[in-house]
Protein backbone atom coordinates (compact mmCIF):
# COMPACT_ATOMS: atom_id res chain seq x y z
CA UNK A 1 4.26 21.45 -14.98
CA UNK A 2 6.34 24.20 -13.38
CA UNK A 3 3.56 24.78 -11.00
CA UNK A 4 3.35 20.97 -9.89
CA UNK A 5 7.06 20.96 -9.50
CA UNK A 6 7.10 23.86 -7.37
CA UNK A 7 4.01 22.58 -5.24
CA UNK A 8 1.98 25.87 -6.12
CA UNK A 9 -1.96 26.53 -5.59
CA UNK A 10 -1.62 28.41 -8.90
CA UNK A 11 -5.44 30.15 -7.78
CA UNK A 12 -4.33 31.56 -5.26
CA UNK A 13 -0.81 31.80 -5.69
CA UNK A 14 0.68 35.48 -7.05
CA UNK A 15 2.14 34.08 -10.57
CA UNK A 16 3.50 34.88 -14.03
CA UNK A 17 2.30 31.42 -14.53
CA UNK A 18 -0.36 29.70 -16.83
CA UNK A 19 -3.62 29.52 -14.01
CA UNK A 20 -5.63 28.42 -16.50
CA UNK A 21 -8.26 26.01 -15.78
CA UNK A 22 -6.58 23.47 -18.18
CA UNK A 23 -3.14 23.92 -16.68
CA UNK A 24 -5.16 23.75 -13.37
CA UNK A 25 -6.44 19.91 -14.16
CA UNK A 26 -3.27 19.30 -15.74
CA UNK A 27 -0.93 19.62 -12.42
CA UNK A 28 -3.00 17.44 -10.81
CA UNK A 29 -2.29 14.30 -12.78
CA UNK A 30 1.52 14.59 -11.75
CA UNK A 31 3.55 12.65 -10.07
CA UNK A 32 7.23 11.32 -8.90
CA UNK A 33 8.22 7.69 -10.27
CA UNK A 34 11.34 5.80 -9.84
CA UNK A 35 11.93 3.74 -11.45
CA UNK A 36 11.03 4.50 -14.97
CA UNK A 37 11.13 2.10 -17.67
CA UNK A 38 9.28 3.16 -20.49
CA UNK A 39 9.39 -0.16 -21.86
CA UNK A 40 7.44 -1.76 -18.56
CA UNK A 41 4.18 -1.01 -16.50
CA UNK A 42 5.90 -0.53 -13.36
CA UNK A 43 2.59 0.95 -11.68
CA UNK A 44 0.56 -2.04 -12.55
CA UNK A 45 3.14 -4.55 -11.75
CA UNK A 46 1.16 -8.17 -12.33
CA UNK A 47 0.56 -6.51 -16.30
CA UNK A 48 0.50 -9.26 -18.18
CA UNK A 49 3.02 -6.95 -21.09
CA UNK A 50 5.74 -7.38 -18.23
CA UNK A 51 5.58 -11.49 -18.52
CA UNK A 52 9.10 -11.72 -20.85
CA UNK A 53 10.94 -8.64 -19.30
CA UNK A 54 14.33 -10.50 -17.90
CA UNK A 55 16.92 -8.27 -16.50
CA UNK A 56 20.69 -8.88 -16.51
CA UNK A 57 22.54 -9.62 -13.25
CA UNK A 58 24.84 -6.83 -13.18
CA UNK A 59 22.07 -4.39 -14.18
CA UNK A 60 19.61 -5.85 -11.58
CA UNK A 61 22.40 -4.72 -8.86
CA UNK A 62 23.09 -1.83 -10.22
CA UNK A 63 19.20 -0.93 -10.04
CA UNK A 64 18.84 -1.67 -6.51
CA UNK A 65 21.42 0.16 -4.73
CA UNK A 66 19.80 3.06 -7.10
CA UNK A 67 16.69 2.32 -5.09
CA UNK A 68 17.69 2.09 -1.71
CA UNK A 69 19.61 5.16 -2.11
CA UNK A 70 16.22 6.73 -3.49
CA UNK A 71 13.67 4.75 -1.04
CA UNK A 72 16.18 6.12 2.10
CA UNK A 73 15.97 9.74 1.14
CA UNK A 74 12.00 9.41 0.54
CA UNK A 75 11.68 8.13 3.68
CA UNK A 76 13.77 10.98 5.11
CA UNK A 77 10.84 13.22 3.57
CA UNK A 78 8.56 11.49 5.00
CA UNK A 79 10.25 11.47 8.59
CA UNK A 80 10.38 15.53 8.00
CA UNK A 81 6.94 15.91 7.02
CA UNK A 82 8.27 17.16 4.03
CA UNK A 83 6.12 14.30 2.27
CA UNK A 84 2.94 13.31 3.25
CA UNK A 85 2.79 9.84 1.88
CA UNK A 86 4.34 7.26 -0.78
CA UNK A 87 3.88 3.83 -2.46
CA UNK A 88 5.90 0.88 -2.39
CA UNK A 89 4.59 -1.34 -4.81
CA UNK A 90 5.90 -4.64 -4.82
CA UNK A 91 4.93 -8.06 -6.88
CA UNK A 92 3.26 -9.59 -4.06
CA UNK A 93 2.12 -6.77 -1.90
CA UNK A 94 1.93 -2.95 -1.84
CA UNK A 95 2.48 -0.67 1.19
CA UNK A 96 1.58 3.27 1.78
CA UNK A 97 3.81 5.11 4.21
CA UNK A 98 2.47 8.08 5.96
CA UNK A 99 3.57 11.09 8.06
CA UNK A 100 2.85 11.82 11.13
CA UNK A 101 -0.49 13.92 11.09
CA UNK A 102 -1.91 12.09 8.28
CA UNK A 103 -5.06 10.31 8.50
CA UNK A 104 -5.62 11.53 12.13
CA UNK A 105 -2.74 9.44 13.49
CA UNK A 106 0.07 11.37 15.52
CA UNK A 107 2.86 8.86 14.72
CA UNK A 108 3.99 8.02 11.36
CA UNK A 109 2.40 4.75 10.20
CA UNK A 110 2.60 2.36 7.12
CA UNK A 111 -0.25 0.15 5.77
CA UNK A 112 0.32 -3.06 3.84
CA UNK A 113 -1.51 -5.12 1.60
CA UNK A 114 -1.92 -8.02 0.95
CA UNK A 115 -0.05 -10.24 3.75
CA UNK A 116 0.34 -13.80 4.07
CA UNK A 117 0.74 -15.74 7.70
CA UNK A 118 4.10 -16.00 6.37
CA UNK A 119 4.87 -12.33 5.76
CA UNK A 120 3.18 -11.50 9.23
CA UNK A 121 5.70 -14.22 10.60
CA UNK A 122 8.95 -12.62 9.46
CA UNK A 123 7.44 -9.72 11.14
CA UNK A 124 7.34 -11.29 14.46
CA UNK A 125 10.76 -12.25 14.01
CA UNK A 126 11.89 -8.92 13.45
CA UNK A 127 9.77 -7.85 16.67
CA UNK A 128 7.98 -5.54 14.32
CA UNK A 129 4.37 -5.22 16.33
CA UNK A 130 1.69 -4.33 13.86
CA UNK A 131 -2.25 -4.72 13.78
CA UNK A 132 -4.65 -5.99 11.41
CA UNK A 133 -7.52 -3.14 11.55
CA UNK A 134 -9.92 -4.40 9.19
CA UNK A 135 -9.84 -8.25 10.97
CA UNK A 136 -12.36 -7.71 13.88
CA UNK A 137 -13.43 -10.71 16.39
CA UNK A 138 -16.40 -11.73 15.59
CA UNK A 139 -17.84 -11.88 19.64
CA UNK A 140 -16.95 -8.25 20.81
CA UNK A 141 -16.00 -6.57 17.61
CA UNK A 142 -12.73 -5.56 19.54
CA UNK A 143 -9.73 -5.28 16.97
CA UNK A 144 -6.75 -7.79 17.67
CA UNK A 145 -3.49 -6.76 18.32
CA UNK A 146 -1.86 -10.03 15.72
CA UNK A 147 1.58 -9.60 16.85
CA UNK A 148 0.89 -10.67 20.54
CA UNK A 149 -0.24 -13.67 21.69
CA UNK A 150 -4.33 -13.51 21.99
CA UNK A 151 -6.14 -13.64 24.64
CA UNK A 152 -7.25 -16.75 26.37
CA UNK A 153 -11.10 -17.58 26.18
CA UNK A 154 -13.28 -16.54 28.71
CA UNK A 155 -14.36 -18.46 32.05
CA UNK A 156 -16.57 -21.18 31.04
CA UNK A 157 -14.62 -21.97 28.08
CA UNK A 158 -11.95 -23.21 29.35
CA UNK A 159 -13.79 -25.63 31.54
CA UNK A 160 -15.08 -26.81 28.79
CA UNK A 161 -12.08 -27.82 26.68
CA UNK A 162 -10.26 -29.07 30.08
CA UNK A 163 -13.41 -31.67 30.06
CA UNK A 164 -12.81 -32.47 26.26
CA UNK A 165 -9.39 -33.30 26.26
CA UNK A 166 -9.60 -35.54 29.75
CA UNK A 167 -12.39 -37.54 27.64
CA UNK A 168 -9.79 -37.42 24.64
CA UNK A 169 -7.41 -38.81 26.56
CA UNK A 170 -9.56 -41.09 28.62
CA UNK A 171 -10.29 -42.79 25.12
CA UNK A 172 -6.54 -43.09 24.59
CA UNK A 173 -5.43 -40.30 22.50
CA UNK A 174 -2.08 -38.97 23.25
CA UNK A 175 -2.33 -35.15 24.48
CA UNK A 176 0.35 -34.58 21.99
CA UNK A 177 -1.60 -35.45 19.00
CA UNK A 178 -4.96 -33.32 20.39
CA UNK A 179 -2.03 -30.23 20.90
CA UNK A 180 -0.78 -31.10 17.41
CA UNK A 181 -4.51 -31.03 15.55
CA UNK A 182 -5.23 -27.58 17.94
CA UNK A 183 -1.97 -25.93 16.17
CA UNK A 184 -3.19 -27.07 13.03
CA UNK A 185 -6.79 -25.67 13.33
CA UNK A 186 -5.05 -22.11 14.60
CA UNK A 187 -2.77 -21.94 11.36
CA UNK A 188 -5.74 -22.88 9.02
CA UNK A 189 -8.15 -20.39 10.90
CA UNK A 190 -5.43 -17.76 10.70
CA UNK A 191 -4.25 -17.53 6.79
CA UNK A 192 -8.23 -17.92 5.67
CA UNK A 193 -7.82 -14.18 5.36
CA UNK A 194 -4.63 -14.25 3.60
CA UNK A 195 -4.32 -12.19 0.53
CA UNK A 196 -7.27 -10.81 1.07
CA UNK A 197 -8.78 -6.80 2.39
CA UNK A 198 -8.73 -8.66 5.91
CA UNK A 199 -4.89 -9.10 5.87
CA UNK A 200 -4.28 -5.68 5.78
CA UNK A 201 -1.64 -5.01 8.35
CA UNK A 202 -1.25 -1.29 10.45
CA UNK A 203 2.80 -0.71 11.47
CA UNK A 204 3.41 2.84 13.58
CA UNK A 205 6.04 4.44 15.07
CA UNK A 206 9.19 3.42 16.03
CA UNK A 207 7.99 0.12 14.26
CA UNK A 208 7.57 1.87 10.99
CA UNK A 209 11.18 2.64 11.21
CA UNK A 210 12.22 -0.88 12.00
CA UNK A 211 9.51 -1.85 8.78
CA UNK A 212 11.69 0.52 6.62
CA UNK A 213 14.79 -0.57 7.16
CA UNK A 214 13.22 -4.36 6.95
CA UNK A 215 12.15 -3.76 3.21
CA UNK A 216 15.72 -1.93 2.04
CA UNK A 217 17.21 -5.22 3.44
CA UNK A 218 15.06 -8.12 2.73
CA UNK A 219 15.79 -10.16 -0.15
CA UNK A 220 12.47 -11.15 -0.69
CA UNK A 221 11.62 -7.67 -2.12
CA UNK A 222 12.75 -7.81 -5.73
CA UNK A 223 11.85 -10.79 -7.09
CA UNK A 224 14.15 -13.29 -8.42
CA UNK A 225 11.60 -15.58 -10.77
CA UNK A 226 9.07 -14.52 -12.48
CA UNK A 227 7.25 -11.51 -13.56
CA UNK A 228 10.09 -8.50 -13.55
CA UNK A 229 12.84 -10.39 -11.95
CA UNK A 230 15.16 -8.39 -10.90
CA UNK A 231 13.17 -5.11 -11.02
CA UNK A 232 12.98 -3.24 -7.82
CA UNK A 233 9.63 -1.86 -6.10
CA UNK A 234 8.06 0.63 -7.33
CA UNK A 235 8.11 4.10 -5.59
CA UNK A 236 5.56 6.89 -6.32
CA UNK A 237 5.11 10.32 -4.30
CA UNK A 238 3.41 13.44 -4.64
CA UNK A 239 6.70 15.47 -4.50
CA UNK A 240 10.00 15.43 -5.92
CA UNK A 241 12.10 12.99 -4.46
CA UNK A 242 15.72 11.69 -4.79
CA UNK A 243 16.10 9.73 -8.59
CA UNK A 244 12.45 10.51 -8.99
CA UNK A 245 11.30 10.76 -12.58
CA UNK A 246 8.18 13.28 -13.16
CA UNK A 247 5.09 10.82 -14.91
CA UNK A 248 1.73 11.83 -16.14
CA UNK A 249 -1.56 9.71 -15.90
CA UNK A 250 -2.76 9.02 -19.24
CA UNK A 251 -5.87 11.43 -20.19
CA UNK A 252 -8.25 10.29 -21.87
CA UNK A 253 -11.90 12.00 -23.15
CA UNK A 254 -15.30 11.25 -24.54
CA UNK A 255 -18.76 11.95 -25.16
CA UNK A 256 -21.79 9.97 -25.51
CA UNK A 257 -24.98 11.31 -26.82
CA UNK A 258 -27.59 9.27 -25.34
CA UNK A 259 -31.83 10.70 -25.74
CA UNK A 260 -30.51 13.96 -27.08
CA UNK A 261 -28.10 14.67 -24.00
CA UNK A 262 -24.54 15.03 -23.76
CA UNK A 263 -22.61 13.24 -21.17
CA UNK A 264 -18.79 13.28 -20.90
CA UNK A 265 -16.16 11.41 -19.42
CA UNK A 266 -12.74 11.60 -17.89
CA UNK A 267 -10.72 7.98 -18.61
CA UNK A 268 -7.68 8.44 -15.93
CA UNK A 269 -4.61 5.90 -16.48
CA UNK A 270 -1.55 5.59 -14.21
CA UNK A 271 -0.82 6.30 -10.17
CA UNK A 272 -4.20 7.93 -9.89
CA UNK A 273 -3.08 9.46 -5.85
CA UNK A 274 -5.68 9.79 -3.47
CA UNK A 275 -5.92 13.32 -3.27
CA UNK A 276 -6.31 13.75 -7.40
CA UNK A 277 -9.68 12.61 -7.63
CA UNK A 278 -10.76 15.42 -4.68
CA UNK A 279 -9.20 17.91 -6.22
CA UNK A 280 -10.45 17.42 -9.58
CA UNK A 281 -14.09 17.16 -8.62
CA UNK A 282 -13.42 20.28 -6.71
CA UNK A 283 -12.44 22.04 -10.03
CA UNK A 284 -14.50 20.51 -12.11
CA UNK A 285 -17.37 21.56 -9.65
CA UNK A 286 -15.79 25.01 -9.58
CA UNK A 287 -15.69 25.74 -13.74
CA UNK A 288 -18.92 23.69 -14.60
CA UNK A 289 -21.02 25.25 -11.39
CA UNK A 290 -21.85 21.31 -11.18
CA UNK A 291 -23.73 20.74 -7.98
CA UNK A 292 -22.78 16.60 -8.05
CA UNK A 293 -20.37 14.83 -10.53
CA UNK A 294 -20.60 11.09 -11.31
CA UNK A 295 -17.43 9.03 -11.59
């Protein structure tokens, strides 16, 4: 614990401290929480033993200047590249902010996931720009930019809808109702992603700023109704952060015998971070000699 607090490589770190290879594995199922309620799962937030958690008014305000107060000086972290990343995890949605430098990108950046058309929409009204990576057009395979205005449809195309809606109107439709049915066919085409991998949405640089201070102000974020009214996002790091509250995944061991052989496994409950799983195949690989570990 004292090494994962300190952010030591206890192997090749000079130390009084336990580098044993069980202390080793240990430090890397750390991390920073806040907030902590023993008495919720605030990591898996749609757990069905969070259903008849109702918090008090003057507790629920109380909690969320906490937060801000907390979320603002893990962002600063972040902004200082004294943090590489942290979750937000909301009801509805969950978001990973990164530093600059991480994942190959020079600008700090935040990813979020799920979004709705009407999430993306308060967006644009913020004049937050933002992409959707994983959405590609299906004719050039060229990744859209959703928070401008597409592009018009190539030569050709156009002809042909300018012929359409002069026969539409020759028959006596009114060019409002064609514009109206056209708007509808947009919206439908444009939330059949919704909630889904393909509504993940890419913020960077100064707009990851103006995303920040959009979730310590919108309303929207703690949930009023429901499943943990009341309750804040949660926030999880890999290092110590303002309010923080030091959590441990849940370890859990076994064996099967199966034809006379041995096989063991590794149960892992809690904010399993993406770096934890790399590092412990790397020790595991490094005491056992393993040349490939299945997980």
């Amino acid at each position: 614990m004292t090494g994962y607090v300190r952010c030591l490589d206890m192997k090749a770190t000079s130390t009084r401290l336990d580098i044993s290879d069980g202390a080793r594995f240990h430090q890397n199922l750390m991390y920073w929480q806040y907030p902590h309620l023993p008495w919720l799962n605030l990591v898996q937030r749609n757990s069905s033993s969070n259903n008849q958690f109702k918090m008090k008014e003057e507790e629920s305000k109380s909690l969320l200047k906490d937060w801000k107060d907390n979320f603002k000086n893990l962002f600063q972290l972040l902004r200082t590249l004294q943090c590489p990343y942290f979750y937000v995890l909301a009801n509805q949605f969950a978001v990973l902010f990164r530093a600059a430098g991480v994942g190959g990108r020079c600008e700090m950046h935040a990813l979020l996931t799920p979004t709705t058309r009407g999430f993306r929409q308060m967006l644009k009204d913020e004049d937050i720009e933002f992409t959707q990576p994983l959405k590609k057009s299906t004719k050039d395979g060229v990744t859209p930019n959703t928070s401008v205005q597409e592009n018009k449809n190539p030569e050709g195309e156009d002809d042909e809808e300018e012929d359409e809606m002069a026969l539409l109107e020759s028959l006596g439709v009114d060019s409002t109702d064609i514009k109206f049915t056209d708007d509808i066919k947009a919206k439908n085409k444009e939330i059949e992603d919704d909630n889904g991998d393909l509504s993940t949405t890419l913020i960077e640089g100064v707009d990851c700023q103006a995303f920040f201070n959009f979730l310590l102000n919108a309303k929207s974020t703690v949930p009023s109704v429901g499943r943990l009214a009341g309750v804040p996002p949660t926030l999880i790091a890999p290092v110590a952060f303002l309010g923080g509250s030091l959590r441990r995944q849940t370890l859990r061991p076994s064996k099967l015998r199966l034809e006379g052989e041995d096989f063991f496994s590794i149960e892992l409950r809690g904010a399993v971070l993406p770096h934890t799983i790399h590092t412990l195949c790397a020790l595991l690989t490094e005491i056992k000699d393993l040349s490939l570990i299945h997980i």
